[in-house]
PDB file of N, CA and C in Angstrom:
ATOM      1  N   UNK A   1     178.108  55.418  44.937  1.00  0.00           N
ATOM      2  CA  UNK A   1     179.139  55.223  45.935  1.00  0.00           C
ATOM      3  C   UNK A   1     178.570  55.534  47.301  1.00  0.00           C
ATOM      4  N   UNK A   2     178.641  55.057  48.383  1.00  0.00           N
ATOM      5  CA  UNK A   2     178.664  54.965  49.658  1.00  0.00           C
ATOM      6  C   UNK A   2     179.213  53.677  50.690  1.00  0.00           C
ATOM      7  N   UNK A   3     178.933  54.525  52.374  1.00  0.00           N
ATOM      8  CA  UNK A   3     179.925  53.561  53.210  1.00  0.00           C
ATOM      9  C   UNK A   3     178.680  52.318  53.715  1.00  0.00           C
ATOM     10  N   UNK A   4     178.957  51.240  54.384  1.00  0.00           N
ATOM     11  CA  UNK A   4     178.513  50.581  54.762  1.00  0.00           C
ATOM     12  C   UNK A   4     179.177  49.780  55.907  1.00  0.00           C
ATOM     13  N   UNK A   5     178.378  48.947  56.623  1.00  0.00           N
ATOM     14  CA  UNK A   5     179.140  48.346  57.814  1.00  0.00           C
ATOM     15  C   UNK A   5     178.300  47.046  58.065  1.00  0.00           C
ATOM     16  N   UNK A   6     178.736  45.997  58.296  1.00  0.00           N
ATOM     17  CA  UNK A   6     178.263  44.756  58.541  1.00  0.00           C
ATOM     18  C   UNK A   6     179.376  43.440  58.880  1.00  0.00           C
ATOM     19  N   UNK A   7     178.904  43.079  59.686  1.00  0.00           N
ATOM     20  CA  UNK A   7     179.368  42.037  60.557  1.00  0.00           C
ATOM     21  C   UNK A   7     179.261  40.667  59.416  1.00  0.00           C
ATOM     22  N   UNK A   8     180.794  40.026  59.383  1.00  0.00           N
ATOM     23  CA  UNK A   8     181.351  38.964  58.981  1.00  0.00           C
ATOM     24  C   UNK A   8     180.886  38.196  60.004  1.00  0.00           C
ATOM     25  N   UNK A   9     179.858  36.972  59.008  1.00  0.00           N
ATOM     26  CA  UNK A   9     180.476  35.487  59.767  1.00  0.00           C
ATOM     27  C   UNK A   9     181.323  34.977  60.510  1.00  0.00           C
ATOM     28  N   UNK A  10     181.424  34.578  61.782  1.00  0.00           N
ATOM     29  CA  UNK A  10     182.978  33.688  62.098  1.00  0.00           C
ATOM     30  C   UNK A  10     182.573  32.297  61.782  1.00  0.00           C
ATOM     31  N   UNK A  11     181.615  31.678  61.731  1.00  0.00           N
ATOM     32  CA  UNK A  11     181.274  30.365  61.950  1.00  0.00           C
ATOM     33  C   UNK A  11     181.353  30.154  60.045  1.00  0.00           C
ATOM     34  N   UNK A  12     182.430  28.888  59.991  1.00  0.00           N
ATOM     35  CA  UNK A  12     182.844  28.522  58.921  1.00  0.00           C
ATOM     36  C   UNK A  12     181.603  28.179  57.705  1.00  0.00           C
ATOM     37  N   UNK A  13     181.304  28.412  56.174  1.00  0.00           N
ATOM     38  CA  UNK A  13     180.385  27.721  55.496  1.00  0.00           C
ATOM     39  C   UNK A  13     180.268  28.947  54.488  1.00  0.00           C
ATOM     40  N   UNK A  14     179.286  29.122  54.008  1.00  0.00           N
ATOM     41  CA  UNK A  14     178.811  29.999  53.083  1.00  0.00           C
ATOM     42  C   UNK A  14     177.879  30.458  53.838  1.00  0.00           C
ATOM     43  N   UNK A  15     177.838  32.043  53.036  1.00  0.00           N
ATOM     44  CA  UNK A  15     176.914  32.498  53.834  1.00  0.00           C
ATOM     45  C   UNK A  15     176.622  34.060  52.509  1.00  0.00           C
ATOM     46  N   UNK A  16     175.045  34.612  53.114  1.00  0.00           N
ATOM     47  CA  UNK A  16     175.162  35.675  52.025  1.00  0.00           C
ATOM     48  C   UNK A  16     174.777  36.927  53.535  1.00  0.00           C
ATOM     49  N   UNK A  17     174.994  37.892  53.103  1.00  0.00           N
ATOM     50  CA  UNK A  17     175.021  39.159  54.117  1.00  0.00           C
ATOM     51  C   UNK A  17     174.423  39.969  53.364  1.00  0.00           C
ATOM     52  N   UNK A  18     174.010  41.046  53.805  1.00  0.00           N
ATOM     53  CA  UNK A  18     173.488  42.152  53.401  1.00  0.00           C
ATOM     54  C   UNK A  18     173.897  43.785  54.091  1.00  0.00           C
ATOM     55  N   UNK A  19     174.448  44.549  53.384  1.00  0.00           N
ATOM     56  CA  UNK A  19     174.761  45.575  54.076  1.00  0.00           C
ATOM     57  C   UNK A  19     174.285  47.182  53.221  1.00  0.00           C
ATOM     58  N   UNK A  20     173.967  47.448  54.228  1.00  0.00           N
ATOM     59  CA  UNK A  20     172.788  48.868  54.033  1.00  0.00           C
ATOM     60  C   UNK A  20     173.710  49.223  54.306  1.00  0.00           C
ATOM     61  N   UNK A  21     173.982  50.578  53.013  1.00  0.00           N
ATOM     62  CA  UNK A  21     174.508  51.718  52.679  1.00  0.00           C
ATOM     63  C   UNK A  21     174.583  53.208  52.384  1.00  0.00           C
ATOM     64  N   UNK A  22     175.068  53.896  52.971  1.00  0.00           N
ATOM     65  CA  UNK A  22     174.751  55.186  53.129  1.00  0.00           C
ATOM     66  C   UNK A  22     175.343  56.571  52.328  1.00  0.00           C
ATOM     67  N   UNK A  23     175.451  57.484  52.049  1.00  0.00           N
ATOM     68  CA  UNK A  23     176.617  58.571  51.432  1.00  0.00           C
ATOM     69  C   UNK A  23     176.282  59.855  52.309  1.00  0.00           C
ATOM     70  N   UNK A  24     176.932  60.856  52.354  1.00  0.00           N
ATOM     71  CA  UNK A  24     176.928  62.080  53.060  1.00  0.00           C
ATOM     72  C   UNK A  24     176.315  63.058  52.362  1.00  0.00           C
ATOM     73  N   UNK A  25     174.939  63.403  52.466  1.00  0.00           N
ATOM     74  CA  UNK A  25     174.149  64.344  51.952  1.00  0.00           C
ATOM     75  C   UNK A  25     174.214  65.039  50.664  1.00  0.00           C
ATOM     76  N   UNK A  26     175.465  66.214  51.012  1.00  0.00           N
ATOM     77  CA  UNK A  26     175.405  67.305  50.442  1.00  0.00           C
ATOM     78  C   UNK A  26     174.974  68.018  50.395  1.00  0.00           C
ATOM     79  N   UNK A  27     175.150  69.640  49.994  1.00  0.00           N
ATOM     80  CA  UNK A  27     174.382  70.537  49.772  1.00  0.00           C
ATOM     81  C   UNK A  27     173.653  70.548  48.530  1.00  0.00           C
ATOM     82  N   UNK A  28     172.328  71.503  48.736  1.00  0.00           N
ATOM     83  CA  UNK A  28     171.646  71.244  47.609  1.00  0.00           C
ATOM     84  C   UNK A  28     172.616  71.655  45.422  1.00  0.00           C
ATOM     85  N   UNK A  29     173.156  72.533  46.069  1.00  0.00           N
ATOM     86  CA  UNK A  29     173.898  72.578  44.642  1.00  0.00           C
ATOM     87  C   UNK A  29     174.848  71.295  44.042  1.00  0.00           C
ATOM     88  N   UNK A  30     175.280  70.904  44.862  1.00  0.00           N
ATOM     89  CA  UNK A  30     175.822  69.672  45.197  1.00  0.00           C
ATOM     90  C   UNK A  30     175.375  68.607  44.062  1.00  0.00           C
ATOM     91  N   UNK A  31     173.648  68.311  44.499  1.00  0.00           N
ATOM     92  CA  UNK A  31     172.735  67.870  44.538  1.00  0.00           C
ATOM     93  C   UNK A  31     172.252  67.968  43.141  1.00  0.00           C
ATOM     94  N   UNK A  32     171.693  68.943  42.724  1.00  0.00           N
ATOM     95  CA  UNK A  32     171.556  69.736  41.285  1.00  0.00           C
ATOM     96  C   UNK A  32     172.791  69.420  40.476  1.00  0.00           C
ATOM     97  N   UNK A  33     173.992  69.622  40.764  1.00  0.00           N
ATOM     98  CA  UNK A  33     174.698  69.049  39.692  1.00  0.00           C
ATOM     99  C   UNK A  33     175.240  68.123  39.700  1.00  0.00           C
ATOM    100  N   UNK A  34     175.306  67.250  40.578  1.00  0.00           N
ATOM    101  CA  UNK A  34     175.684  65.941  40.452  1.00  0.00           C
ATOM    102  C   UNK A  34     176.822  65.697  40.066  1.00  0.00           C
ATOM    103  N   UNK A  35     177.376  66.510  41.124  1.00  0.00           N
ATOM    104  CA  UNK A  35     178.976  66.282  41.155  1.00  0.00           C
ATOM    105  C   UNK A  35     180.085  65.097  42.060  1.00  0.00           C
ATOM    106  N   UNK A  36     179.292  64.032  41.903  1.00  0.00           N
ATOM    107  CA  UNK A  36     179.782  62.645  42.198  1.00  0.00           C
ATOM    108  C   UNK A  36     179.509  62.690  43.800  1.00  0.00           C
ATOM    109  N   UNK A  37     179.069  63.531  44.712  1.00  0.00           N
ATOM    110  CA  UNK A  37     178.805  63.920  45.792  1.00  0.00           C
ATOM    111  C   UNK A  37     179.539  63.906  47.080  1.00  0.00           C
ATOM    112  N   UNK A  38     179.503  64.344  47.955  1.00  0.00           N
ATOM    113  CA  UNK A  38     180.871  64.935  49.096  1.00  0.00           C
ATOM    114  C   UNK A  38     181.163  63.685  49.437  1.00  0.00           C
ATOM    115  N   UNK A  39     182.643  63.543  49.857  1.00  0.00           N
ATOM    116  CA  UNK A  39     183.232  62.246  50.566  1.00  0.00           C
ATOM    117  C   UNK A  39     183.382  62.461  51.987  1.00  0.00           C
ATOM    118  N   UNK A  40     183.356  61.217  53.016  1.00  0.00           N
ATOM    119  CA  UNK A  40     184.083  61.905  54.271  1.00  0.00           C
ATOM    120  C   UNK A  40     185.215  62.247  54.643  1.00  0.00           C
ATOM    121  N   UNK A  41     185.859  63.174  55.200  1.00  0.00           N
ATOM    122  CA  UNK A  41     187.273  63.752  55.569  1.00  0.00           C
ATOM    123  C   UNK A  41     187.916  62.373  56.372  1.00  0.00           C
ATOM    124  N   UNK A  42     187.184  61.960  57.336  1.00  0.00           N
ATOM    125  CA  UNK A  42     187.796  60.940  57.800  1.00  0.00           C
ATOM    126  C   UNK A  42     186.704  59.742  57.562  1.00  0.00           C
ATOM    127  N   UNK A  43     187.138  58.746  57.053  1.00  0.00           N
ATOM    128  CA  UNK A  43     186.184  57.872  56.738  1.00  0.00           C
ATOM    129  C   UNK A  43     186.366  57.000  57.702  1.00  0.00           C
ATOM    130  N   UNK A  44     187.011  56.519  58.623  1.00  0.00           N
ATOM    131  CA  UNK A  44     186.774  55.900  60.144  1.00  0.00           C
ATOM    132  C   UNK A  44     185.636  56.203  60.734  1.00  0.00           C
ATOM    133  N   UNK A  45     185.096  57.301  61.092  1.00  0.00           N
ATOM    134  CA  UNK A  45     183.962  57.521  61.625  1.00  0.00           C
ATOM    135  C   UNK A  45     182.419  56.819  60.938  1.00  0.00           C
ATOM    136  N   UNK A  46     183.007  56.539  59.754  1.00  0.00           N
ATOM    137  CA  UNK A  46     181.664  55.470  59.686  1.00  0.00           C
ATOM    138  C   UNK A  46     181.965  54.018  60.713  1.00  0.00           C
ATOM    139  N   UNK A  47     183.082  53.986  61.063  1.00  0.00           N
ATOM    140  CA  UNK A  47     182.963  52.661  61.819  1.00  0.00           C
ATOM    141  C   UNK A  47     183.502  52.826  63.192  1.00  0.00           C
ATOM    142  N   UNK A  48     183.998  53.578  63.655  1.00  0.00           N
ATOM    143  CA  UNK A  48     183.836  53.765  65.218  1.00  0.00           C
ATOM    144  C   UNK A  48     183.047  55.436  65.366  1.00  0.00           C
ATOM    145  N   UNK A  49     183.430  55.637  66.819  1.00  0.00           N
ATOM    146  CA  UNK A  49     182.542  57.250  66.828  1.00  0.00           C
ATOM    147  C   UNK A  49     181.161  57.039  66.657  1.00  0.00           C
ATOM    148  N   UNK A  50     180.290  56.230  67.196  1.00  0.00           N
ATOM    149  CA  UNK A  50     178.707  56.713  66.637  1.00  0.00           C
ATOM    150  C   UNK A  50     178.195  57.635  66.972  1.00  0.00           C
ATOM    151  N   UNK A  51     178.766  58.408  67.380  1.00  0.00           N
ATOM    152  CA  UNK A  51     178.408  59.874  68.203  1.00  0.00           C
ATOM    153  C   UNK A  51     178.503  60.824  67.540  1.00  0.00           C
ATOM    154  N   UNK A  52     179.951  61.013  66.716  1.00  0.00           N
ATOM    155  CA  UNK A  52     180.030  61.557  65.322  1.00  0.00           C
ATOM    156  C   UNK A  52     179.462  61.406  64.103  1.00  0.00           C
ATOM    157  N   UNK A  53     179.056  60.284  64.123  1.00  0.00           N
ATOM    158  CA  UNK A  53     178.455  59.560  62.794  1.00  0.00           C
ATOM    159  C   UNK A  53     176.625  59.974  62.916  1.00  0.00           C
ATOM    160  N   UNK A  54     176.234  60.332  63.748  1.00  0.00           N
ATOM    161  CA  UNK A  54     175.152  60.713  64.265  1.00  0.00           C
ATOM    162  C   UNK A  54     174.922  62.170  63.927  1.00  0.00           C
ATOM    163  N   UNK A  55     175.798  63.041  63.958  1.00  0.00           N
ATOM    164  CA  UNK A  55     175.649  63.965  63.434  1.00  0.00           C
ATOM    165  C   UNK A  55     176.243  64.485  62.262  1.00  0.00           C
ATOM    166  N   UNK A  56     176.324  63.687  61.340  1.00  0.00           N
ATOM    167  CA  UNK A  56     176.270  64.035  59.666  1.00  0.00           C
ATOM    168  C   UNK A  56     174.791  63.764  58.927  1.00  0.00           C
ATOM    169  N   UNK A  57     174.278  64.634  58.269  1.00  0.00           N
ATOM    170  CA  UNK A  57     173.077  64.489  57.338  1.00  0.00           C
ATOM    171  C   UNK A  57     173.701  63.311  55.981  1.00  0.00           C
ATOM    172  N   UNK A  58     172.841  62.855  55.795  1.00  0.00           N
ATOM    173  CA  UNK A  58     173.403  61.581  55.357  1.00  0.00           C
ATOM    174  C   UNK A  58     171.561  61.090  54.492  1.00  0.00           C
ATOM    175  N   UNK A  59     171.846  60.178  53.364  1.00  0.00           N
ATOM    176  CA  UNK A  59     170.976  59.856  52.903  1.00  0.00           C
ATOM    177  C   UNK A  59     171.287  58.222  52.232  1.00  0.00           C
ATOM    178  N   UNK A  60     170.326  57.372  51.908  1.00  0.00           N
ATOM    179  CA  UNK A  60     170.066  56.154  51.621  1.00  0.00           C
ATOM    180  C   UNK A  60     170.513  55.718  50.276  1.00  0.00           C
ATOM    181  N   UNK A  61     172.403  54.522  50.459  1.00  0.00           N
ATOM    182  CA  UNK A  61     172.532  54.845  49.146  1.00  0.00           C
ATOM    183  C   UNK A  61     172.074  53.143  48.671  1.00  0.00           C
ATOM    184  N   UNK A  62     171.222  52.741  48.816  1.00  0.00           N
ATOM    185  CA  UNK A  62     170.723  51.131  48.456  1.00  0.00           C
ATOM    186  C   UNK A  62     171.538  50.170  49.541  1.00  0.00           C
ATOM    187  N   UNK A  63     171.211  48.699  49.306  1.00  0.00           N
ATOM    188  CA  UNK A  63     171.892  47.230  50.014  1.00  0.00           C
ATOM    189  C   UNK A  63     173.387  46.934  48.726  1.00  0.00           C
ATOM    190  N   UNK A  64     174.119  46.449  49.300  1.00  0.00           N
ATOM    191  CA  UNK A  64     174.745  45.564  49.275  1.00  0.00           C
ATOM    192  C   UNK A  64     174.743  43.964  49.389  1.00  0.00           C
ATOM    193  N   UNK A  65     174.848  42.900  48.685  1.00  0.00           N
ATOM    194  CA  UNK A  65     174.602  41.404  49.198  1.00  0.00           C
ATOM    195  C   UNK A  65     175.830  41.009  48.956  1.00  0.00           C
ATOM    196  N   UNK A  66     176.408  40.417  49.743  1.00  0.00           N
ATOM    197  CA  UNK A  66     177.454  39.495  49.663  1.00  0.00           C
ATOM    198  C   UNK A  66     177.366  38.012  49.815  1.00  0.00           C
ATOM    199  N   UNK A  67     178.395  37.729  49.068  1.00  0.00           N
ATOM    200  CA  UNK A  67     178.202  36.122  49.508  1.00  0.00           C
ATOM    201  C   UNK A  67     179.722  35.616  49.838  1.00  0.00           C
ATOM    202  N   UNK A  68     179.635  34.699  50.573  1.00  0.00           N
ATOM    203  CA  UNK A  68     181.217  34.846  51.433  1.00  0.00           C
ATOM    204  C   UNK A  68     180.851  33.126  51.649  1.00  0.00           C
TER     205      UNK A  68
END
C-alpha cells in the first residue's frame, strides 16, 4: 500500500501512465514487525502542501501503470 500522484491525460485516446509510489516510513519496530505500516493522518498532503510533504521520512513503494 502507498500514495501516488500523476497527471491524467486531457487530450482524448488511450493512453498508459505511470505513477511512482510512496508510503510513510515508520519506525524501526514498525518495520521489524510488519505491522501493515503507518498511514497518513491527513492524506491530502500527499497532494497539495509540498512543503509538508517534504518533511515526512517516507520510502519507495514501486510504479503503478495505468491504462486509461
Amino acid at each position: 500500500a502507498g500514495y501516488g500522484v500523476c497527471h491524467v491525460p486531457s487530450a482524448p485516446g488511450c493512453h498508459r501512465v505511470t505513477c511512482v509510489t510512496w508510503r510513510p516510513r515508520g519506525t524501526r519496530g514498525q518495520r521489524l514487525l510488519g505491522t501493515g505500516g503507518p498511514q497518513l493522518r491527513v492524506p491530502e498532503v500527499a497532494v497539495t502542501g509540498a512543503g509538508d510533504r517534504f518533511r515526512l521520512r517516507t520510502e519507495s513503494a514501486g510504479t503503478v501503470t495505468l491504462r486509461l
